[in-house]
C-alpha atoms as a PDB file:
ATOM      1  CA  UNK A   1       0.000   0.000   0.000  1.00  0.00           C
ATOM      2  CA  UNK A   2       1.143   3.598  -0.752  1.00  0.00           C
ATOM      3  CA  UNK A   3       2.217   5.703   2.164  1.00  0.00           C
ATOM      4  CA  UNK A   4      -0.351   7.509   4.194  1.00  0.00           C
ATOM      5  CA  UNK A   5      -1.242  10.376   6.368  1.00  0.00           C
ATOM      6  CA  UNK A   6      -3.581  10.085   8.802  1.00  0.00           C
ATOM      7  CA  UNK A   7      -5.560  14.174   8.445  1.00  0.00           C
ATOM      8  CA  UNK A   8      -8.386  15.848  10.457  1.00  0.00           C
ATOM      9  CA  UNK A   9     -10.928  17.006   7.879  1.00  0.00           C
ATOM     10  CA  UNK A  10     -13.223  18.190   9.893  1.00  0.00           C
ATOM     11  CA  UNK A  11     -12.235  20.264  13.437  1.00  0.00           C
ATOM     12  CA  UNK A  12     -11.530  17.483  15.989  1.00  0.00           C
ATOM     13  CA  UNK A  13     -14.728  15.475  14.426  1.00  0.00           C
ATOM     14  CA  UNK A  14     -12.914  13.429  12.123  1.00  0.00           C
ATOM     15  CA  UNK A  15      -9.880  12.166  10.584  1.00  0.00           C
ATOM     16  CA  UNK A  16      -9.335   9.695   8.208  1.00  0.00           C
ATOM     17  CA  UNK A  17      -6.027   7.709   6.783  1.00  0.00           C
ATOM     18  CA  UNK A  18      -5.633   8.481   2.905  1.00  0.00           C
ATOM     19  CA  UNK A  19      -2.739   7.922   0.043  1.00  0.00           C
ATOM     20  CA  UNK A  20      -0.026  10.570  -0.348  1.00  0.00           C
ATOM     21  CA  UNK A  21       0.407   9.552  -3.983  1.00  0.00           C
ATOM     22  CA  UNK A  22      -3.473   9.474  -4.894  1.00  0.00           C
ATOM     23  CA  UNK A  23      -6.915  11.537  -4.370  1.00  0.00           C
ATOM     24  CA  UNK A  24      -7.082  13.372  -1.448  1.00  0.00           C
ATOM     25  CA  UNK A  25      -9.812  15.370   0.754  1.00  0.00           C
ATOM     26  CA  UNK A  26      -9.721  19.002  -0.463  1.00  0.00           C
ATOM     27  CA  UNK A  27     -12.109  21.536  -0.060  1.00  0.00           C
ATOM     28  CA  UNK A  28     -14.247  20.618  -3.269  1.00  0.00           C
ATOM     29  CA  UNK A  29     -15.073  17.419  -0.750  1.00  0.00           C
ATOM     30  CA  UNK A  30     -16.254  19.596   2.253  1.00  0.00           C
ATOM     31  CA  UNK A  31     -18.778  21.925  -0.508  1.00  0.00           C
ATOM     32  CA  UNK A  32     -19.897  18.810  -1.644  1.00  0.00           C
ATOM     33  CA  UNK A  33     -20.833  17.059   1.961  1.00  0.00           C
ATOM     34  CA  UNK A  34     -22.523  19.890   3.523  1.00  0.00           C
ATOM     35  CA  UNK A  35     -24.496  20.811  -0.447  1.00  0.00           C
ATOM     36  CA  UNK A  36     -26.145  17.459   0.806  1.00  0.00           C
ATOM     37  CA  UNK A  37     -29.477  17.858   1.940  1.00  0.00           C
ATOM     38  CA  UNK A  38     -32.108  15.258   3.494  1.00  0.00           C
ATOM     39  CA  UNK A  39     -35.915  14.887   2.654  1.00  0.00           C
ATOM     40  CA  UNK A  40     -38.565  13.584   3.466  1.00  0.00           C
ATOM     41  CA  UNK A  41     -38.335   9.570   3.924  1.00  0.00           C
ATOM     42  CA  UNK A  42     -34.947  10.075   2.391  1.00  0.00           C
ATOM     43  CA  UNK A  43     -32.378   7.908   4.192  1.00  0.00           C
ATOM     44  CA  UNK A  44     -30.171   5.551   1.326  1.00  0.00           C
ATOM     45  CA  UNK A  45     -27.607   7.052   0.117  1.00  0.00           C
ATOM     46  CA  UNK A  46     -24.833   5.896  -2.605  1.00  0.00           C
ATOM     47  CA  UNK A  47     -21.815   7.362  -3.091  1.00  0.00           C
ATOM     48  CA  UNK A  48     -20.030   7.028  -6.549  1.00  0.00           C
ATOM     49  CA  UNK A  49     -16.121   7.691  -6.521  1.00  0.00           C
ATOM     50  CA  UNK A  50     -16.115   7.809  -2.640  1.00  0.00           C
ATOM     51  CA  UNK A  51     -12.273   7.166  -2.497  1.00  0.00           C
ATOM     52  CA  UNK A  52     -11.276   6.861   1.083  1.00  0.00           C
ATOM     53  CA  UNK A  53     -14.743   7.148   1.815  1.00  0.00           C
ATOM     54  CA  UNK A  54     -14.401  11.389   3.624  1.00  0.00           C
ATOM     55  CA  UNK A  55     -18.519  12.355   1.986  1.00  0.00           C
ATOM     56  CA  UNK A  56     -19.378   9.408   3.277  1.00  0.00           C
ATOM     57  CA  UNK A  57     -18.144   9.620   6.860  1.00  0.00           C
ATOM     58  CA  UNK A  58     -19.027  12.972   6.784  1.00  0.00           C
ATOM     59  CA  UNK A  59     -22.723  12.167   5.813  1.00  0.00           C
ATOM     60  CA  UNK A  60     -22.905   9.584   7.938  1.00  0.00           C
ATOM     61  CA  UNK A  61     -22.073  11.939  11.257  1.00  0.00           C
ATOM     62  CA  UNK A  62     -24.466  14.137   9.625  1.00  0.00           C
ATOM     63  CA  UNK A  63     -27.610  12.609   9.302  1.00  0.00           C
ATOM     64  CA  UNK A  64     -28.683  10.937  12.444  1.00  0.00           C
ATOM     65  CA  UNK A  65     -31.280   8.366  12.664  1.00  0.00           C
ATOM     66  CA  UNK A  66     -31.900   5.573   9.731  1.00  0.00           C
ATOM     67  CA  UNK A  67     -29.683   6.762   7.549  1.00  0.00           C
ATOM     68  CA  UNK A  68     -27.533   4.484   4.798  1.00  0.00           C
ATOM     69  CA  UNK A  69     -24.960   5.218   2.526  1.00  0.00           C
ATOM     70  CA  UNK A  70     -22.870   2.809   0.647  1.00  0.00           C
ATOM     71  CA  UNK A  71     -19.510   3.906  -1.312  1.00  0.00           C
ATOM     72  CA  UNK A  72     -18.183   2.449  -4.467  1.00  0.00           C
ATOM     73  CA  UNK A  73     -14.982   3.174  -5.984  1.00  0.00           C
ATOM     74  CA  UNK A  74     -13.071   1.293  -8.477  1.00  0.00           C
ATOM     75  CA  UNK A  75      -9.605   1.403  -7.117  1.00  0.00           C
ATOM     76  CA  UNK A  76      -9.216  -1.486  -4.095  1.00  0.00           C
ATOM     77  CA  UNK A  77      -6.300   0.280  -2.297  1.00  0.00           C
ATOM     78  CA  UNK A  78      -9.076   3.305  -1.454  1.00  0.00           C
ATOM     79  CA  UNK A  79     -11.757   0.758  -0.718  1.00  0.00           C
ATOM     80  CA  UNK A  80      -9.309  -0.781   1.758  1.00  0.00           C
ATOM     81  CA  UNK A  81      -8.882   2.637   3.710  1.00  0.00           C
ATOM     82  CA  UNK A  82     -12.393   3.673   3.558  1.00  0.00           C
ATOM     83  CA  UNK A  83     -13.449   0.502   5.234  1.00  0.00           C
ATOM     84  CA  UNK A  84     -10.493   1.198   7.705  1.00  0.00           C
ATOM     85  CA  UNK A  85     -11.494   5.119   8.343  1.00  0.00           C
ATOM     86  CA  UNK A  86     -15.556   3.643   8.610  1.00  0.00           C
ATOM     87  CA  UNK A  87     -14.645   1.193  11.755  1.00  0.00           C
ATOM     88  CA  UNK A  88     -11.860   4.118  13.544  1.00  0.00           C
ATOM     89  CA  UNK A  89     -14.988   5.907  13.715  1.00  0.00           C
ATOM     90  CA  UNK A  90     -17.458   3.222  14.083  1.00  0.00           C
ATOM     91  CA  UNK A  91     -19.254   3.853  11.483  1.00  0.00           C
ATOM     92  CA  UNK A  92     -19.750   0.494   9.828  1.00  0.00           C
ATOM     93  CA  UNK A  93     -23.859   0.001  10.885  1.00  0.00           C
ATOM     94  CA  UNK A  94     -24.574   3.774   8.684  1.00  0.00           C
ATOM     95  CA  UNK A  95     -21.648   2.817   6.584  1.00  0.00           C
ATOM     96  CA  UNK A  96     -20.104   0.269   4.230  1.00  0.00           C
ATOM     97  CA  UNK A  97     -17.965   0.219   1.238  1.00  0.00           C
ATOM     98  CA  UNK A  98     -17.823  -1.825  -2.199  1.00  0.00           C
ATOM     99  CA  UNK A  99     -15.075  -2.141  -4.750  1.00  0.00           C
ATOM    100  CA  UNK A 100     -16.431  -1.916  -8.038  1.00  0.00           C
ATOM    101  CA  UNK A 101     -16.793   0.247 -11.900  1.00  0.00           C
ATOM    102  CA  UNK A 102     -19.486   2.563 -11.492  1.00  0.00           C
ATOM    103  CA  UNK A 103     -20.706   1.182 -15.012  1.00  0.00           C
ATOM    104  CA  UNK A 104     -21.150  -1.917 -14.160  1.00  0.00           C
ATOM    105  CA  UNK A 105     -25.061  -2.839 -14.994  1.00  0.00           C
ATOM    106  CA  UNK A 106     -24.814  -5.560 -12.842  1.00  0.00           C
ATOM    107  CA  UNK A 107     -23.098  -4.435  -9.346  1.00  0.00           C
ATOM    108  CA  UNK A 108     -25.764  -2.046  -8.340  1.00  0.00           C
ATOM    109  CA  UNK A 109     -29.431  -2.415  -7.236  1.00  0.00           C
ATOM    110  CA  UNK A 110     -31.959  -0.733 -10.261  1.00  0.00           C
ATOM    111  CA  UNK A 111     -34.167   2.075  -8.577  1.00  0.00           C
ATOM    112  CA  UNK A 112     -32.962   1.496  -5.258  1.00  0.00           C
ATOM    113  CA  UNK A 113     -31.300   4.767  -3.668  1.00  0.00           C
ATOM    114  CA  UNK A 114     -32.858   7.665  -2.320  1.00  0.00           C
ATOM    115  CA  UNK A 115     -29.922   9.857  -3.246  1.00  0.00           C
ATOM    116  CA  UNK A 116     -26.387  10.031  -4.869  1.00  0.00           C
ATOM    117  CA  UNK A 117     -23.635  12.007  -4.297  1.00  0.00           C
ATOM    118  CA  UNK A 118     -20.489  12.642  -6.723  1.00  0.00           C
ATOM    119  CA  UNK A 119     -17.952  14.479  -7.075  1.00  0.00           C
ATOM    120  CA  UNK A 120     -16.870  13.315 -11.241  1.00  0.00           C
ATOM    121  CA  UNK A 121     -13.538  13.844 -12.272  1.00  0.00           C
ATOM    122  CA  UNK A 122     -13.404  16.925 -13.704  1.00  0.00           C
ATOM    123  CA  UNK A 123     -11.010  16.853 -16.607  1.00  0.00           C
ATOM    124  CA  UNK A 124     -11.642  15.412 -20.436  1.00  0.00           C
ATOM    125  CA  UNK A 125      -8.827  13.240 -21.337  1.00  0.00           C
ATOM    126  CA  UNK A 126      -8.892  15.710 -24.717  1.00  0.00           C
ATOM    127  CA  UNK A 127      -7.952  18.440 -21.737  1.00  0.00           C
ATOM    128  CA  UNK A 128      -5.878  17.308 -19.462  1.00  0.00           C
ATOM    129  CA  UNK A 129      -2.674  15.427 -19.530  1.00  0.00           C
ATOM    130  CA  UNK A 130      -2.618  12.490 -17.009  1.00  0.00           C
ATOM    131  CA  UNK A 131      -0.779  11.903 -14.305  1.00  0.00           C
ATOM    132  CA  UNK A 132       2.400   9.961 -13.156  1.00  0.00           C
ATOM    133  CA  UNK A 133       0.234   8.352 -10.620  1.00  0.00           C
ATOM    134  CA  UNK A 134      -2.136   6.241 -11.621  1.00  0.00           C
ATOM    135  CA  UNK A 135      -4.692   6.790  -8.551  1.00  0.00           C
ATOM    136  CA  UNK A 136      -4.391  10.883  -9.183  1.00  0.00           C
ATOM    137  CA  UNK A 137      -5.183   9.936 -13.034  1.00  0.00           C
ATOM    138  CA  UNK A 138      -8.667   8.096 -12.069  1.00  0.00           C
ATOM    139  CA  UNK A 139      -9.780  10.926  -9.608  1.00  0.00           C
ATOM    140  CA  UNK A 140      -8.437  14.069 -12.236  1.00  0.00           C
ATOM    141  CA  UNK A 141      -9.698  12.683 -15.649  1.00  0.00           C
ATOM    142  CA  UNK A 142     -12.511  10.752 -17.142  1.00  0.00           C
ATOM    143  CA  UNK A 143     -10.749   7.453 -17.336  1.00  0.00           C
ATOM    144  CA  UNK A 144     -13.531   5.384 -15.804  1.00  0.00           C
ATOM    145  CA  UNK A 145     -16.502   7.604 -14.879  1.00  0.00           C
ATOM    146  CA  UNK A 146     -17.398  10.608 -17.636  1.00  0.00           C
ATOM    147  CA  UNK A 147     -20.155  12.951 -17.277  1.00  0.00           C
ATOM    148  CA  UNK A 148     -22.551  10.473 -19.424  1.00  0.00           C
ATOM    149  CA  UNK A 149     -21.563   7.645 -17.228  1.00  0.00           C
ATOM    150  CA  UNK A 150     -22.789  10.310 -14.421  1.00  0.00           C
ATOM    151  CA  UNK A 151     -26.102  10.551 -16.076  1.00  0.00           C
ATOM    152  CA  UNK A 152     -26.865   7.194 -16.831  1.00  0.00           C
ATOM    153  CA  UNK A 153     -25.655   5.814 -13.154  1.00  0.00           C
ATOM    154  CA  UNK A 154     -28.484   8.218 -11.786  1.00  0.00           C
ATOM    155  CA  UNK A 155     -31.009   7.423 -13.957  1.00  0.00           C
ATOM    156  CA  UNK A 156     -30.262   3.553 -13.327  1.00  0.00           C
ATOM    157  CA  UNK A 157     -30.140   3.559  -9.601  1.00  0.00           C
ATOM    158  CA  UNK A 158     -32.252   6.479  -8.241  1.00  0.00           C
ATOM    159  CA  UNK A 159     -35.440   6.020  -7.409  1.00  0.00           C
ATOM    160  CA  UNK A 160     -37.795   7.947  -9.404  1.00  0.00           C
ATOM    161  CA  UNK A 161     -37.710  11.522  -7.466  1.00  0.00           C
ATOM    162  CA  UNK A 162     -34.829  10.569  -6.055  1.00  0.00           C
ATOM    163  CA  UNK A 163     -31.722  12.967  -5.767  1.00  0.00           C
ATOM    164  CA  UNK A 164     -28.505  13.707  -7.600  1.00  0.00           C
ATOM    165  CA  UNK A 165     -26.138  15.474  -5.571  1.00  0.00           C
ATOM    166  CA  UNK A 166     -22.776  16.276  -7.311  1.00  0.00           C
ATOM    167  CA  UNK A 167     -19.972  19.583  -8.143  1.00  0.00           C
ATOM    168  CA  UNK A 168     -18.040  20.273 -10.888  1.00  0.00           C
ATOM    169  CA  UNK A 169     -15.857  22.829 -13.320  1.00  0.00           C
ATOM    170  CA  UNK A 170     -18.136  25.785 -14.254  1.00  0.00           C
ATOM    171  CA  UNK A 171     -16.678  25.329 -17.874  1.00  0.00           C
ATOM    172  CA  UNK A 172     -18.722  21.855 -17.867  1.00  0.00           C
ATOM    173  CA  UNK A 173     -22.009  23.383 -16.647  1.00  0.00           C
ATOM    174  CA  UNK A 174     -23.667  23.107 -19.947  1.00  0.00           C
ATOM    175  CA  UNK A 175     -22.765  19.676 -20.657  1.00  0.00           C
ATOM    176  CA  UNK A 176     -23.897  18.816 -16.688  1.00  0.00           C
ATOM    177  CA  UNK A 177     -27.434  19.849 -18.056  1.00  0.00           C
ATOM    178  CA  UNK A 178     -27.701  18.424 -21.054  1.00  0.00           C
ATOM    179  CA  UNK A 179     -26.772  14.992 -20.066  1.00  0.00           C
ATOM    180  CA  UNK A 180     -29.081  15.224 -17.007  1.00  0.00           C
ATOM    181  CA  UNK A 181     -31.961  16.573 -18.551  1.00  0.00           C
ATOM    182  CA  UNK A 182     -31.936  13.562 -21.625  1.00  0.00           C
ATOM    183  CA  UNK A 183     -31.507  10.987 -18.577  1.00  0.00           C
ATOM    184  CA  UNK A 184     -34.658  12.720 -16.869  1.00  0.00           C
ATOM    185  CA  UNK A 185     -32.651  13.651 -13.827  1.00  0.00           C
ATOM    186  CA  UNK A 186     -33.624  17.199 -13.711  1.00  0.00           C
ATOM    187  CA  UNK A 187     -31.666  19.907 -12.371  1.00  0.00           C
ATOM    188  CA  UNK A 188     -33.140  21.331  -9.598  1.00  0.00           C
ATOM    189  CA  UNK A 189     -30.737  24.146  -7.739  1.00  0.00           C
ATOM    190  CA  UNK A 190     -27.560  25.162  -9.010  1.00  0.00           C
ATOM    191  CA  UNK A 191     -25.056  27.231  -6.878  1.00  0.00           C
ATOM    192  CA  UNK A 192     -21.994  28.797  -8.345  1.00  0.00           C
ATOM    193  CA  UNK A 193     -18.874  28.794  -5.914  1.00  0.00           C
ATOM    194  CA  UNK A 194     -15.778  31.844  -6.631  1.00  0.00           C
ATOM    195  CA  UNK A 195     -12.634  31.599  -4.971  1.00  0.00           C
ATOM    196  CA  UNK A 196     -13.294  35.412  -3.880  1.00  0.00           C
ATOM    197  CA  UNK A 197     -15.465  38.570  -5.570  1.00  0.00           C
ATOM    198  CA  UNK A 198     -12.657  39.148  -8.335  1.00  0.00           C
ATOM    199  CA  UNK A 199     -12.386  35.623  -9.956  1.00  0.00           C
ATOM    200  CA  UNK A 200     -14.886  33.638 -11.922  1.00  0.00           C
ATOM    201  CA  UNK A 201     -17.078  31.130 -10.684  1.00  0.00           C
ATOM    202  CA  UNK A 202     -14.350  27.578 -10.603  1.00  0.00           C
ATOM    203  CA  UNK A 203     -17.170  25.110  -9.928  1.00  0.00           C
ATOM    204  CA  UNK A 204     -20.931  24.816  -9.626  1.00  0.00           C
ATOM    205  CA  UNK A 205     -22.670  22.557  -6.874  1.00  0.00           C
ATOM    206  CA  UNK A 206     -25.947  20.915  -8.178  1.00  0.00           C
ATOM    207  CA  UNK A 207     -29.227  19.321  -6.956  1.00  0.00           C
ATOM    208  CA  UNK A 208     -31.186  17.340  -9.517  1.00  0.00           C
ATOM    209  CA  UNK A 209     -34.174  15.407  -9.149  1.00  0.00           C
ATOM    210  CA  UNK A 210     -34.943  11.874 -11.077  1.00  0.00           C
ATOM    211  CA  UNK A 211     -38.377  12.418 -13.264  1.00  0.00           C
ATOM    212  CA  UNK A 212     -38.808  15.685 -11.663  1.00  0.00           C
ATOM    213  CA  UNK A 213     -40.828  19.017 -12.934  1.00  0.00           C
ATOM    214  CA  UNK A 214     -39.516  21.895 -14.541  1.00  0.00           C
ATOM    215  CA  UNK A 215     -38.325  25.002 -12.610  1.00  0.00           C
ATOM    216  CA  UNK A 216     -34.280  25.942 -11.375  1.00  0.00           C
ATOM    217  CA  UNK A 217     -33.518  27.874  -9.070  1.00  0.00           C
ATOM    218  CA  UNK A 218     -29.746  29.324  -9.343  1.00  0.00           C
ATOM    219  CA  UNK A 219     -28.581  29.942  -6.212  1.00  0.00           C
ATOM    220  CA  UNK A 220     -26.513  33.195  -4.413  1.00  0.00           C
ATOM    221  CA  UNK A 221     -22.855  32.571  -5.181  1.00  0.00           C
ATOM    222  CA  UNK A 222     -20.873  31.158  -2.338  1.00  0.00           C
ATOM    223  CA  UNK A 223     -17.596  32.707  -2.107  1.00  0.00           C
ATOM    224  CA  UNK A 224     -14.769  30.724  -0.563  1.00  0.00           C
ATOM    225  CA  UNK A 225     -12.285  34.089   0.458  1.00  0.00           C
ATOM    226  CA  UNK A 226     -12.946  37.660   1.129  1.00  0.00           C
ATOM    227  CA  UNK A 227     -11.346  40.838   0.453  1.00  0.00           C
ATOM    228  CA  UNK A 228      -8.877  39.974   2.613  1.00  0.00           C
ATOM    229  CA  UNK A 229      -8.005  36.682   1.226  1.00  0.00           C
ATOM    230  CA  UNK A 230      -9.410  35.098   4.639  1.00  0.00           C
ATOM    231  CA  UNK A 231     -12.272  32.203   4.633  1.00  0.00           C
ATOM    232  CA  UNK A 232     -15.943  33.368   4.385  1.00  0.00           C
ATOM    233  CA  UNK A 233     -18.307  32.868   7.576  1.00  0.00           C
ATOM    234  CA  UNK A 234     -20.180  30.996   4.920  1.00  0.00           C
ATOM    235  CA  UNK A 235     -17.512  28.646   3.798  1.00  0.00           C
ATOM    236  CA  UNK A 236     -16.039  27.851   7.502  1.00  0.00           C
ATOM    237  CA  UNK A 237     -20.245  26.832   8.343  1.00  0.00           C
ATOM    238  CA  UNK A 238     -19.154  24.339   5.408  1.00  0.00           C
ATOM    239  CA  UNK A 239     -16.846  22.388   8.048  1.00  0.00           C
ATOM    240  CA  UNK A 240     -19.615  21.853  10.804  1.00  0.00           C
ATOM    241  CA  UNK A 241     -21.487  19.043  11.163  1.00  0.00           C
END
């Protein structure tokens, strides 16, 4: 196994073991976990891409009560910590973790989950150059999950009105839509997130409903710094659960 680093992710709530060499928590992660929102009889979860399982864990503190989530991910050595980070925090009755391709027809339940949560890699492979590491590679760039796989995953293994929960590159947005909208998972709430007032928006977070109605609502920005290059209020209320 690569070497690791055992990090506190969120402030003396949780810490979790994770690869030097490969995808790591970053703040894209903690936008993600707290964009995720319960509702009504909502309590099974999936997580595609989960990694070393941080949304997960996070969710899992989160939501109290009977509340599920499983996390795929196709890389073993990422399974193997998740699992590990799940029982350190004891975890494993709200939590559990399978090894698998997220296109796989087979490995997942039809109709099943309430929700999913994702955070795609961001980066065509017509972009991006990949990496040296192999793991980094898998997270960065659409080597195993695109933005159609996205689309097709949710419309395979949401229930219908269940919910898509995912971020990505502002430069995609478009694309996000389209591929939603012809897989009937219909985009719901968008919020653009800036790295401060004087930069454009670097990625959008997005709610999306399976067979729902029309109407979006585009959120207030969330800005991450302010004039003073220090965290927003907003953005540290990101980190509590």
């Amino acid at each position: 196994m690569s070497d690791l680093t055992q990090d506190a992710i969120l402030p003396g709530n949780l810490r979790i073991f994770q690869t030097i060499d490969g995808p790591r928590v970053n703040l894209d992660t903690i936008l993600l976990a707290s964009w995720v929102k319960l509702h009504c009889g909502h309590s099974r979860f999936l997580e595609a891409g989960c990694a070393t399982g941080a949304i997960s864990l996070i969710l899992a503190k989160k939501f109290t009560g009977d509340f599920h989530i499983t996390g795929i991910d196709i890389q073993d050595e990422l399974i193997t910590l998740a699992e590990k980070n799940a029982s350190i925090h004891e975890l494993t009755d709200k939590v559990k973790f399978i090894q698998g391709d997220l296109r796989d027809k087979k490995l997942l339940p039809l109709e099943y989950y309430d929700g999913l949560v994702i955070n795609p890699p961001y980066d065509s492979l017509k972009a991006s150059r990949q990496s040296n590491t192999p793991s980094r590679s898998t997270a960065r760039l659409e080597l195993t999950c695109t933005i159609n796989d996205v689309g097709e995953l949710a419309k395979r293994v949401l229930k219908s009105r269940g919910r898509l929960f995912a971020i990505c590159k502002s430069e995609r947005l478009d694309e996000f839509l389209a591929v939603m909208l012809q897989n009937r998972i219909i985009p719901k709430r968008v919020r653009p997130v800036y790295p401060d007032i004087n930069h454009n928006s670097g990625v959008f977070l997005i709610e999306c409903i399976k067979n729902g109605g029309e109407g979006l609502s585009i959120l207030p920005p969330l800005i991450i710094r302010d004039e003073n290059q220090n965290y927003t209020a907003e953005l540290l209320r990101a980190y509590e659960v």
